[in-house]
C-alpha atoms as a PDB file:
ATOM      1  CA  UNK A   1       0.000   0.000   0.000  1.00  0.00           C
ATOM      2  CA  UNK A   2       1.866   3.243  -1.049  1.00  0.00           C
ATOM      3  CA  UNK A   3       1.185   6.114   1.475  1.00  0.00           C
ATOM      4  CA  UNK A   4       0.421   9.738   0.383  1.00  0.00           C
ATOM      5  CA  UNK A   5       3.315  12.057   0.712  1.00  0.00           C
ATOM      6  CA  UNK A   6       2.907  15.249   1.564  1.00  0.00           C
ATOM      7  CA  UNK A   7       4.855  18.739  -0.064  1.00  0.00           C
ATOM      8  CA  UNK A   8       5.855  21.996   0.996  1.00  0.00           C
ATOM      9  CA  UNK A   9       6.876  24.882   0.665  1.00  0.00           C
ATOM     10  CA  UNK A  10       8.691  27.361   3.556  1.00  0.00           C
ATOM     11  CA  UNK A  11      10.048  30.083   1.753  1.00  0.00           C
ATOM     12  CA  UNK A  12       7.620  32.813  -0.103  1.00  0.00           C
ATOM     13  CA  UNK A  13       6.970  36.405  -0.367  1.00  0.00           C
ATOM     14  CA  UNK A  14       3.961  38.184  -0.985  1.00  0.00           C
ATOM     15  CA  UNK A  15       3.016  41.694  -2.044  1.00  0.00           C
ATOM     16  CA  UNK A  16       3.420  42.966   1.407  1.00  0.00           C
ATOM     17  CA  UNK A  17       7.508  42.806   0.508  1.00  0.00           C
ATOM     18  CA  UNK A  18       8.594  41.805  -3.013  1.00  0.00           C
ATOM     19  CA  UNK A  19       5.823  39.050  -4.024  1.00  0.00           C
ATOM     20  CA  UNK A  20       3.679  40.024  -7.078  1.00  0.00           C
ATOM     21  CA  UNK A  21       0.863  37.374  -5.083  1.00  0.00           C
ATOM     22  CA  UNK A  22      -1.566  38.587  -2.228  1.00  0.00           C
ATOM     23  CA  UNK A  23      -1.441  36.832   0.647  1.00  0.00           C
ATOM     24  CA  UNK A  24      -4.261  34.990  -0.123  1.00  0.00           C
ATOM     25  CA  UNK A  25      -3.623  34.518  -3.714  1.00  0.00           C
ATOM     26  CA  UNK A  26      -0.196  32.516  -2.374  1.00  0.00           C
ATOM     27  CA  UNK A  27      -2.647  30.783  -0.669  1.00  0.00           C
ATOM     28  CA  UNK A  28      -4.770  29.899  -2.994  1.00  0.00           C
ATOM     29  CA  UNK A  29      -1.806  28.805  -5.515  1.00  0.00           C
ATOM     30  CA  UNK A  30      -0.291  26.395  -2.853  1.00  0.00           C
ATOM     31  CA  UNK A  31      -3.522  24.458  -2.777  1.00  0.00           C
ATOM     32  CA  UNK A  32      -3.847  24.747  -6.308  1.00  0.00           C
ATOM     33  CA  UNK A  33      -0.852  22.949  -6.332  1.00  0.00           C
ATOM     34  CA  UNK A  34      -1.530  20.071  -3.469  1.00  0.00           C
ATOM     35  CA  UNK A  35       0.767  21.984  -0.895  1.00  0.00           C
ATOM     36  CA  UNK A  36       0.154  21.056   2.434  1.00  0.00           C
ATOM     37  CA  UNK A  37       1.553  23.772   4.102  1.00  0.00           C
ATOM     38  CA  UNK A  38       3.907  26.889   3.271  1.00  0.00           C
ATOM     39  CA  UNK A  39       5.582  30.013   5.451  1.00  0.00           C
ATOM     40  CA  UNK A  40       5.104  33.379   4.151  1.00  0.00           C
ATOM     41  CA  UNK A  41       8.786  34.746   5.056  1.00  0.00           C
ATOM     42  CA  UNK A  42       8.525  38.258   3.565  1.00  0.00           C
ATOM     43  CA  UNK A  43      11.405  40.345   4.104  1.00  0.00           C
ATOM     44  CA  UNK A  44      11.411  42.455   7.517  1.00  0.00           C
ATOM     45  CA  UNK A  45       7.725  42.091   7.549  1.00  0.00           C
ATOM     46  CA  UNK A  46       5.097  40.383   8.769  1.00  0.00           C
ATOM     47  CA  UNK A  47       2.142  42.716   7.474  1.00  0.00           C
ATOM     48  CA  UNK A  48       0.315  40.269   5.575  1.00  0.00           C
ATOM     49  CA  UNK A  49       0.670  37.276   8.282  1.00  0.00           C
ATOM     50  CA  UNK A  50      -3.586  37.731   9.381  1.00  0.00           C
ATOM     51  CA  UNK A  51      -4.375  37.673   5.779  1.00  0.00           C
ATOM     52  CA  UNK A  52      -2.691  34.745   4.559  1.00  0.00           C
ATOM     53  CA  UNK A  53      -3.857  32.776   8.156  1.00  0.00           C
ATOM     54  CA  UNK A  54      -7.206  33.599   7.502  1.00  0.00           C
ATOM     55  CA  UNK A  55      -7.118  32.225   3.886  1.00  0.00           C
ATOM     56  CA  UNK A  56      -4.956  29.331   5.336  1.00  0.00           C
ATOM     57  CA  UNK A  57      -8.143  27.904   6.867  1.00  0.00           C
ATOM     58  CA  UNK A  58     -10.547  28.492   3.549  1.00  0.00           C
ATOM     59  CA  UNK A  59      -7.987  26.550   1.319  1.00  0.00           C
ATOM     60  CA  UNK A  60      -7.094  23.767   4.262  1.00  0.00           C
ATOM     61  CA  UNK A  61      -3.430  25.575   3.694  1.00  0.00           C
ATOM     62  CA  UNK A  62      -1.166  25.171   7.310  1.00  0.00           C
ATOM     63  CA  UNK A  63       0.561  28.596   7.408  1.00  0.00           C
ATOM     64  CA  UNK A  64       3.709  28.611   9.493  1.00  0.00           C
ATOM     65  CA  UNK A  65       4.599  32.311  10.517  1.00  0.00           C
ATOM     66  CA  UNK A  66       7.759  33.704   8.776  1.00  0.00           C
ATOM     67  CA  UNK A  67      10.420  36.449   8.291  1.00  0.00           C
ATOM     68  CA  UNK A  68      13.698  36.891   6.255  1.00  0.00           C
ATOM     69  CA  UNK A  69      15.819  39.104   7.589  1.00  0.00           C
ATOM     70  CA  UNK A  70      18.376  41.084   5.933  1.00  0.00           C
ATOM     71  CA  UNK A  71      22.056  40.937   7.680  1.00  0.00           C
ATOM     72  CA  UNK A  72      25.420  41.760   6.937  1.00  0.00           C
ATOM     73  CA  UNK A  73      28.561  42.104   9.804  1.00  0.00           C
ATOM     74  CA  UNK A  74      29.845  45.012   8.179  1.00  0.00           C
ATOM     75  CA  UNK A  75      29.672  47.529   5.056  1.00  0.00           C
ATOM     76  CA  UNK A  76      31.691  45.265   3.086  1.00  0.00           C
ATOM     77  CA  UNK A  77      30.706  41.830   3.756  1.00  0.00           C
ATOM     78  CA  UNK A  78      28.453  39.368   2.558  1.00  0.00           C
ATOM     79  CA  UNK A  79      24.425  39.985   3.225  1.00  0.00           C
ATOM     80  CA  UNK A  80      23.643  37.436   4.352  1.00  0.00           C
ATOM     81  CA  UNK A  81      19.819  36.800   4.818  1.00  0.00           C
ATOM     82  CA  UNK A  82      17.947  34.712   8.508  1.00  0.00           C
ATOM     83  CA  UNK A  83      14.590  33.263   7.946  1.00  0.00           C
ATOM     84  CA  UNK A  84      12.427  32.639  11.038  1.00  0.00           C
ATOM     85  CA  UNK A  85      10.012  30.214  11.716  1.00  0.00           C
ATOM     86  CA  UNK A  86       6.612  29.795  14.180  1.00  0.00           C
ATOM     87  CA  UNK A  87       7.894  33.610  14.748  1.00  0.00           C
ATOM     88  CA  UNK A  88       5.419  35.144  17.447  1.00  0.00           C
ATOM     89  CA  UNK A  89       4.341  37.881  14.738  1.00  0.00           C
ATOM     90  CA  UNK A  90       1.926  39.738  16.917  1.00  0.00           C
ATOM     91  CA  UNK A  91       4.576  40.207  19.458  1.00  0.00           C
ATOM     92  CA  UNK A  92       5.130  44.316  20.484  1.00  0.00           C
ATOM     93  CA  UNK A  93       8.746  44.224  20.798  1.00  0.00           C
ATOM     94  CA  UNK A  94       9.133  42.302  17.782  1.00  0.00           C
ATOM     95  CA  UNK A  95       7.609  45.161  15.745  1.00  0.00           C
ATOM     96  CA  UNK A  96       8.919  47.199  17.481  1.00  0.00           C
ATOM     97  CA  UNK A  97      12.356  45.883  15.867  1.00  0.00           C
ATOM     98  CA  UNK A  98      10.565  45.544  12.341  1.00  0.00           C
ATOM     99  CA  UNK A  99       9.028  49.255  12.346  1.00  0.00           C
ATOM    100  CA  UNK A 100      13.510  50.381  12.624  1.00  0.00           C
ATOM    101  CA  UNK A 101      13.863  47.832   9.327  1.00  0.00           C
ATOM    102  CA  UNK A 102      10.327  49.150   7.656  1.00  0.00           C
ATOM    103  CA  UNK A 103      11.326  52.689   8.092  1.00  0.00           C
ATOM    104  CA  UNK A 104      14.905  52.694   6.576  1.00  0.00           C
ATOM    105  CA  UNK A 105      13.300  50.994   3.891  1.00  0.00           C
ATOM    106  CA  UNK A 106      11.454  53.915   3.067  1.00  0.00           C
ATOM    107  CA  UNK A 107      14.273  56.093   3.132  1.00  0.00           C
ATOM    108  CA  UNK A 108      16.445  53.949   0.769  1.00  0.00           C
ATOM    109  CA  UNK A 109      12.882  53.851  -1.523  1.00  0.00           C
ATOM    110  CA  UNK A 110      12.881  57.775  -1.540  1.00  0.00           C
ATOM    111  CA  UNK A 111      17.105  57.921  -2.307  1.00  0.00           C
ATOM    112  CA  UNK A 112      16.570  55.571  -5.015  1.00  0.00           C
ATOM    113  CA  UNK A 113      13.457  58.235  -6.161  1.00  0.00           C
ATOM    114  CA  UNK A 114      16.095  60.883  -6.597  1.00  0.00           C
ATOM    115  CA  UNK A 115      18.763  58.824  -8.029  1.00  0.00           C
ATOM    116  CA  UNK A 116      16.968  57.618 -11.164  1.00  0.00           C
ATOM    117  CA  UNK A 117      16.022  61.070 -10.855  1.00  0.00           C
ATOM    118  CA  UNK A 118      19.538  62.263 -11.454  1.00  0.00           C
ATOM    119  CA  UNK A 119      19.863  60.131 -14.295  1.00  0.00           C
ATOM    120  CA  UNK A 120      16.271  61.392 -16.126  1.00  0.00           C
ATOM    121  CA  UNK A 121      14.202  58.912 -15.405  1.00  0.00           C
ATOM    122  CA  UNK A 122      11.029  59.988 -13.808  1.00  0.00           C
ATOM    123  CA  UNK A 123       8.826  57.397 -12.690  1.00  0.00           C
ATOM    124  CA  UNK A 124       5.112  58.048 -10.671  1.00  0.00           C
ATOM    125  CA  UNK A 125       5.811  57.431  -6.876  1.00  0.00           C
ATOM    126  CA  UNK A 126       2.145  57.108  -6.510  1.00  0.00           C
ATOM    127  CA  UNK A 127       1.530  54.600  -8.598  1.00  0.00           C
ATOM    128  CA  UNK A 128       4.599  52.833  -7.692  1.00  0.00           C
ATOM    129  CA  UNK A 129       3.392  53.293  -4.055  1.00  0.00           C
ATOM    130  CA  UNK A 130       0.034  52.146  -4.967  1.00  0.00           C
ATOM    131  CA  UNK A 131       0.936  49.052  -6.967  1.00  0.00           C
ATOM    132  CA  UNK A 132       2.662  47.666  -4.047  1.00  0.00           C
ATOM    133  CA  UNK A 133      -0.496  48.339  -2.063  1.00  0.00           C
ATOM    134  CA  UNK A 134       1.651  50.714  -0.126  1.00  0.00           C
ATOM    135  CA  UNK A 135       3.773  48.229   1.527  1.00  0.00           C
ATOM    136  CA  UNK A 136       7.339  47.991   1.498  1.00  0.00           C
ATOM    137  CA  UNK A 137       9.298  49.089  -1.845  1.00  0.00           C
ATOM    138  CA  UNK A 138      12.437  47.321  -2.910  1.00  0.00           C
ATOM    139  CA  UNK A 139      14.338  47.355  -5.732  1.00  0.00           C
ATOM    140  CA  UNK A 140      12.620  44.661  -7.301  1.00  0.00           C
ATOM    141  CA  UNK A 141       9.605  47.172  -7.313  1.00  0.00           C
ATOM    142  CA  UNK A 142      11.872  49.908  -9.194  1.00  0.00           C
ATOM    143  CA  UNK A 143      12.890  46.946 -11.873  1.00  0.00           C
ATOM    144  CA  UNK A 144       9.461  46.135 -13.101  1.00  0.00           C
ATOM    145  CA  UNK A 145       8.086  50.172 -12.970  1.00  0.00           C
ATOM    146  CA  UNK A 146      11.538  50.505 -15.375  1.00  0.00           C
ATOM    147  CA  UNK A 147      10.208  47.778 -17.261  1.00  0.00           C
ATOM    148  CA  UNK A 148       6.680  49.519 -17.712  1.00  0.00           C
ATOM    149  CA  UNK A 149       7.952  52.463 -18.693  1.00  0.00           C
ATOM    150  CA  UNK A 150      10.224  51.039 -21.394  1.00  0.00           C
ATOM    151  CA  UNK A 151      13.485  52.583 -19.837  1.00  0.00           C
ATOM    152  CA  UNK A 152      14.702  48.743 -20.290  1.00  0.00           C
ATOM    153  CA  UNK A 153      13.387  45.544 -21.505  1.00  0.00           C
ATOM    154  CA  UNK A 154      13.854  43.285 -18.267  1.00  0.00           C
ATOM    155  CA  UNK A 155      14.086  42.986 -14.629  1.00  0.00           C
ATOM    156  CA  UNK A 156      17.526  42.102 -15.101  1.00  0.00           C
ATOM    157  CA  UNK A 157      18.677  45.129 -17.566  1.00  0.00           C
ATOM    158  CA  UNK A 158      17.196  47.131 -15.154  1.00  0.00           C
ATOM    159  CA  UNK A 159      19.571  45.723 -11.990  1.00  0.00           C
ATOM    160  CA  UNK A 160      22.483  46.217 -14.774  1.00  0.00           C
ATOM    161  CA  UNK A 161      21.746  49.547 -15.394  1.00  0.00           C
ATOM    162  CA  UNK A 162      20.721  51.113 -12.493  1.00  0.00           C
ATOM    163  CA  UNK A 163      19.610  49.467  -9.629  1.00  0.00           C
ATOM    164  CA  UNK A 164      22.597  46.888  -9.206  1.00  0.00           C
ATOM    165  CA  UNK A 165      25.511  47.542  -6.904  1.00  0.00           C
ATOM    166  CA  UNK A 166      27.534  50.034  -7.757  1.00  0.00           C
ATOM    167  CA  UNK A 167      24.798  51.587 -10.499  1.00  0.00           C
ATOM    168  CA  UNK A 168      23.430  55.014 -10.406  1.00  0.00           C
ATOM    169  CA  UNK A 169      20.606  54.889  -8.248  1.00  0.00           C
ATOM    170  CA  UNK A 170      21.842  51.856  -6.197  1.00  0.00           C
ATOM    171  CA  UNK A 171      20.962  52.301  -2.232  1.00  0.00           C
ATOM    172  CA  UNK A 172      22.575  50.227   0.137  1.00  0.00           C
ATOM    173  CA  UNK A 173      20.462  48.197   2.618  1.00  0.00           C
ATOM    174  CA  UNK A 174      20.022  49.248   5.978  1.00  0.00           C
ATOM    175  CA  UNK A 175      21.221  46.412   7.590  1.00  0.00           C
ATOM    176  CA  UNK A 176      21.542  44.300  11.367  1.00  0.00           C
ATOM    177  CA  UNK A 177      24.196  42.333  12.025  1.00  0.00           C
ATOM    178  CA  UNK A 178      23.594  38.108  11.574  1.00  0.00           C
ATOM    179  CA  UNK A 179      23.646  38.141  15.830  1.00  0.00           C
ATOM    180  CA  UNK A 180      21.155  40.588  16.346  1.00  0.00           C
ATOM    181  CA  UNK A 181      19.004  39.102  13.753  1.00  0.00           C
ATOM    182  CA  UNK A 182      19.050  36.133  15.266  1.00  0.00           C
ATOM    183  CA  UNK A 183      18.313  37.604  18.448  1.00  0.00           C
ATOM    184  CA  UNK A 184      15.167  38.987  17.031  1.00  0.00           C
ATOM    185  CA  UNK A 185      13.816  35.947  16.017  1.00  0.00           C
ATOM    186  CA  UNK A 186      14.639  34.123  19.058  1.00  0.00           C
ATOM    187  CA  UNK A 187      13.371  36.917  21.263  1.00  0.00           C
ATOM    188  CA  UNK A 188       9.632  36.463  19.108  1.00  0.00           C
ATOM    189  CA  UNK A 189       9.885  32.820  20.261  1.00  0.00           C
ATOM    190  CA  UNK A 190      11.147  31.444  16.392  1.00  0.00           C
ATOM    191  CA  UNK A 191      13.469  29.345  14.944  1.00  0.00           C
ATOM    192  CA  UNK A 192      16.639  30.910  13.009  1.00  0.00           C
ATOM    193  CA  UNK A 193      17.557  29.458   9.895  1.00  0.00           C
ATOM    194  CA  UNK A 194      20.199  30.626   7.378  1.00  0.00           C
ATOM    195  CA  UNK A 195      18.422  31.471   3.691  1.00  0.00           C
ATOM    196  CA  UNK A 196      20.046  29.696   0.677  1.00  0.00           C
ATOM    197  CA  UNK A 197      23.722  29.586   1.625  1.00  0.00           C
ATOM    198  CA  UNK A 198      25.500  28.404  -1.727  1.00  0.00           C
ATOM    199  CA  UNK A 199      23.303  31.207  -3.358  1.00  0.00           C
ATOM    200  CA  UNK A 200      24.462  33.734  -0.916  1.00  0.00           C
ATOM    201  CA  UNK A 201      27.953  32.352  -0.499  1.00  0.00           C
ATOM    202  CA  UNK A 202      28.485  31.503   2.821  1.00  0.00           C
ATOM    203  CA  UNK A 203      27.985  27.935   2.551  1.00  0.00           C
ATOM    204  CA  UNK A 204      31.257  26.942   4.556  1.00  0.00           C
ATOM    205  CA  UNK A 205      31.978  25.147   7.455  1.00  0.00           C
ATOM    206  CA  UNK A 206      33.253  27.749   9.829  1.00  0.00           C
ATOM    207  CA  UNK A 207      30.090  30.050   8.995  1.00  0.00           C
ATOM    208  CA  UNK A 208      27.737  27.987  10.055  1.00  0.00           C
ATOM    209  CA  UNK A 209      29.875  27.437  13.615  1.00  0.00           C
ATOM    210  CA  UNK A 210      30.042  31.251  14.309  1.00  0.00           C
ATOM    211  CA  UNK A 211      26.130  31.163  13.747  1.00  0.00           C
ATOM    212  CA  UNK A 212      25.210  28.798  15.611  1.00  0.00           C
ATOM    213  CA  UNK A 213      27.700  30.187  18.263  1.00  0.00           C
ATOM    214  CA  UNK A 214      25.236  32.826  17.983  1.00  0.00           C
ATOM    215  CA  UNK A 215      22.074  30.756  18.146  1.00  0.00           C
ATOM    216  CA  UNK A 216      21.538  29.576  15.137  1.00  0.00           C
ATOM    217  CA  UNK A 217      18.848  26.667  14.457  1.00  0.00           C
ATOM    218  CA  UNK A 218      18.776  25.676  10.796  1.00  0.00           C
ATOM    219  CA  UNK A 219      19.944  25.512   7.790  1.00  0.00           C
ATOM    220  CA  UNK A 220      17.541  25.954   4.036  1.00  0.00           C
ATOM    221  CA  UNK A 221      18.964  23.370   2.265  1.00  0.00           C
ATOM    222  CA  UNK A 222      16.725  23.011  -0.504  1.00  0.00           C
ATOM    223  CA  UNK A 223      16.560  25.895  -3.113  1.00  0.00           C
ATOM    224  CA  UNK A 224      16.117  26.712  -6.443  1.00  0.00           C
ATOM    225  CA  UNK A 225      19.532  28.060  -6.507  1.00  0.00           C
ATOM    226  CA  UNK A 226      20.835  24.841  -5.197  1.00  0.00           C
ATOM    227  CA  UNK A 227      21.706  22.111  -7.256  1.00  0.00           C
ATOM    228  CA  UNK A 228      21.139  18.362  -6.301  1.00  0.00           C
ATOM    229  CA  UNK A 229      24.712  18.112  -5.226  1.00  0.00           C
ATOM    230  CA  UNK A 230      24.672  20.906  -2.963  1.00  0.00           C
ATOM    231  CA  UNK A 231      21.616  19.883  -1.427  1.00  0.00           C
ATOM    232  CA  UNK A 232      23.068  16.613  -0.580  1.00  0.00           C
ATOM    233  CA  UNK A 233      26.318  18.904   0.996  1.00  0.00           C
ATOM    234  CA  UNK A 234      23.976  21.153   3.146  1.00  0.00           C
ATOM    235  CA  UNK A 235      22.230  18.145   4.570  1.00  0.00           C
ATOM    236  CA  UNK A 236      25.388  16.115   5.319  1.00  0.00           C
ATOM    237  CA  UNK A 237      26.303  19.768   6.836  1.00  0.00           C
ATOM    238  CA  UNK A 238      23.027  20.050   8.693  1.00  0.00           C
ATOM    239  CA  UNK A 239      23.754  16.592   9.975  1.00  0.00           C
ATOM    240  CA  UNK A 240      27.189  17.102  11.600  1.00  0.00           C
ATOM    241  CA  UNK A 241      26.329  20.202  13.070  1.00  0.00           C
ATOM    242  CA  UNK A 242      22.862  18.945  14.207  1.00  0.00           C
ATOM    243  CA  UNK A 243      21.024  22.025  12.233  1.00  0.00           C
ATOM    244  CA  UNK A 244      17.470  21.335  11.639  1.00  0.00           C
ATOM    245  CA  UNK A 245      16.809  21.152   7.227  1.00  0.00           C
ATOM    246  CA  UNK A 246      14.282  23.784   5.843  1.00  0.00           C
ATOM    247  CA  UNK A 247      13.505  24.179   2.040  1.00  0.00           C
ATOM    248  CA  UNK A 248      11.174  26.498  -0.317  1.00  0.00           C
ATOM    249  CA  UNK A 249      11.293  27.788  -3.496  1.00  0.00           C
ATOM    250  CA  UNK A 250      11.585  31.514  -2.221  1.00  0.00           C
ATOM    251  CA  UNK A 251       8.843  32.316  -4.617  1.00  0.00           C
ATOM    252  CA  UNK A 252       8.489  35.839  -5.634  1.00  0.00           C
ATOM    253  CA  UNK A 253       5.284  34.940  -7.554  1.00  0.00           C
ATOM    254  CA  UNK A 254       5.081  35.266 -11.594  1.00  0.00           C
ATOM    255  CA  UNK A 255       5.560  38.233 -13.147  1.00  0.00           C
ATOM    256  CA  UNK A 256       4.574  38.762 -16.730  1.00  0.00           C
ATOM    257  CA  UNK A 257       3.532  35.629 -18.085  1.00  0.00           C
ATOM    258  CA  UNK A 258       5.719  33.293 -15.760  1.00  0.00           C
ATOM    259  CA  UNK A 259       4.500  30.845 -13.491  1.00  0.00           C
ATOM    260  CA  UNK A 260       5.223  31.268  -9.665  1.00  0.00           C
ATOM    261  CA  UNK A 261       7.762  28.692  -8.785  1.00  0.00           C
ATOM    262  CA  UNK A 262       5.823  27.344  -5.905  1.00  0.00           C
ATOM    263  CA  UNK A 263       6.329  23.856  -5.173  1.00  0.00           C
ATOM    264  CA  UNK A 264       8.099  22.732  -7.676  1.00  0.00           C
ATOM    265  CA  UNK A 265      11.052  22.161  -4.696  1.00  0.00           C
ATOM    266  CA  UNK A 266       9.987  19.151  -3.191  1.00  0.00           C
ATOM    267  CA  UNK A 267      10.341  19.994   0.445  1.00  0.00           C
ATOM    268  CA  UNK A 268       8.924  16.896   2.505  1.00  0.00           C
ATOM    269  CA  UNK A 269       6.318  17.426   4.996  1.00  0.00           C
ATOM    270  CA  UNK A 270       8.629  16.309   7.614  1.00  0.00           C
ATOM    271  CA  UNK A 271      10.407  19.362   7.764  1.00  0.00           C
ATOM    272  CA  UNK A 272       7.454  21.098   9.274  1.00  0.00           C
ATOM    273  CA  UNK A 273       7.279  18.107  11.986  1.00  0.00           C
ATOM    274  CA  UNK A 274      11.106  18.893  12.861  1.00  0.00           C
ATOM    275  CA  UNK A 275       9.804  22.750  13.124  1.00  0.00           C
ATOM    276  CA  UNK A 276       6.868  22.050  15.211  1.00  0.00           C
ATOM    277  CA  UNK A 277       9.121  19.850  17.304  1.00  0.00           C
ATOM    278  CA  UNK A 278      11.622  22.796  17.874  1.00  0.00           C
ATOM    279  CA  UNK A 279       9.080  25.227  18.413  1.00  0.00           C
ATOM    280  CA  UNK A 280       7.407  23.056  21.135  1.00  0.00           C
ATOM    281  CA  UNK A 281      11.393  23.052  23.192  1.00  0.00           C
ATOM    282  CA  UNK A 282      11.007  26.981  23.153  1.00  0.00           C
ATOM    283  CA  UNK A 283       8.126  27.103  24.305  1.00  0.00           C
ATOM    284  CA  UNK A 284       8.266  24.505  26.997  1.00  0.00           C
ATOM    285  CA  UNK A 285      11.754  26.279  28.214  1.00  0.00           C
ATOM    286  CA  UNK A 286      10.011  29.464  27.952  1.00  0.00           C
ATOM    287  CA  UNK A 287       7.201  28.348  30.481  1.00  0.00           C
ATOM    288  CA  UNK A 288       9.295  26.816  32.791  1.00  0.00           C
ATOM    289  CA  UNK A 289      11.849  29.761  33.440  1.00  0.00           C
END
């Protein structure tokens, strides 16, 4: 008798960050698709957590709470990016933390304004504002308003020309250090896990050691910037060090006429088991001290 096995999907952003998908239209996708359960990790926000928890329980959809956090030790190292799991996202003093992120966010948004500016290229903050709902803007915003406006003929031409490091209207992040990001999800009760490492280059060894020196959980193994090969590595890795495994597809949604890339990683369902298992330590040391 074969048994039923069960998919997800832990890494995805929605329109409340970079996503081109509503909350509930993620939703709604990841049961189109015969996901059993997915995490919303938008980047340094957790705005559209109710929404997508509400449609969770219309589509039969589990919906772990998320974040990805955006780190980097100093102004010339590696960003490096911390996803956190079973976060508590209602928490005060966690928002507290996301409202310093949210608002240097807008800043950078308004620098990049002027810088494309500077270069004559006048796009409508408005309607830049209001196609992303108002949330966040990143760059990736900025790339597909270029795109609109014909000032280049892809998301990627656009990063080349202007939006990439060391291009004319390029912002640097604000940005935490890998510690206090950590900290942040710990503090809100979640689990830290480091985002695609062989896609963001710190995949080695002695990374990993100074993380979890720093409290460090897990370890997103699958990706679709990681090849069969490295997945293998990363879970050896995860192994050794005893890091928990994640996976997603950190799915942006489609833009144009692409289809999102949700669940095509084949994340098993036990990796939400391992989670829950985690989560359940935290809280039990949490009650007891």
């Amino acid at each position: 008798m074969q048994h039923e096995v069960f998919y997800v999907d832990l890494h995805i952003h929605t329109t409340f960050s970079d996503g081109a998908l509503s909350p509930t239209e993620v939703v709604a996708y990841a049961s189109k698709v015969g996901l059993s359960a997915i995490s919303i990790t938008d980047h340094d926000t957790v705005d559209g957590m109710q929404e997508a928890v509400d449609a969770g329980k219309v589509y039969g959809v589990e919906v772990i709470p998320g974040i990805e956090l955006s780190a980097q030790e100093n102004a010339g190292s590696q960003e490096m990016h911390i996803l956190g799991y079973y976060i508590d996202w209602k928490s005060q003093d966690f928002n507290a933390a996301l409202d310093v992120l949210k608002n240097a966010r807008k800043q950078r948004a308004k620098t990049i304004f002027q810088n494309l500016k500077k270069s004559g290229i006048e796009l409508d903050g408005d309607g830049l504002v209001e196609n992303t709902g108002g949330k966040n803007i990143g760059r990736l915003h900025f790339a597909k308003a270029l795109v609109e406006k014909k000032y280049v003929g892809s998301i990627s031409e656009a990063f080349q020309k202007f939006l990439g490091s060391g291009r004319s209207a390029y912002v640097p992040k604000y940005f935490m250090s890998p510690k206090n990001a950590i900290e942040i999800i710990k503090k809100a009760g979640g689990i830290p896990v480091l985002a695609h490492p062989y896609y963001g280059r710190y995949g080695k060894k002695d990374i990993f050691k100074e993380l979890i020196n720093c409290g460090l959980m897990g370890i997103e193994a699958w990706h679709k910037s990681h090849p069969p090969n490295i997945v293998k590595k990363f879970l050896n890795m995860a192994e050794e060090l005893n890091l928990i495994v994640t996976g997603g597809s950190d799915c942006h949604g489609g833009y144009g006429k692409e289809v999102p890339l949700m669940g095509r990683i084949k994340v098993p369902y036990r990796v939400v088991e391992e989670l829950e298992r985690a989560e359940e330590k935290i809280r039990n040391c949490c009650c007891r001290s």
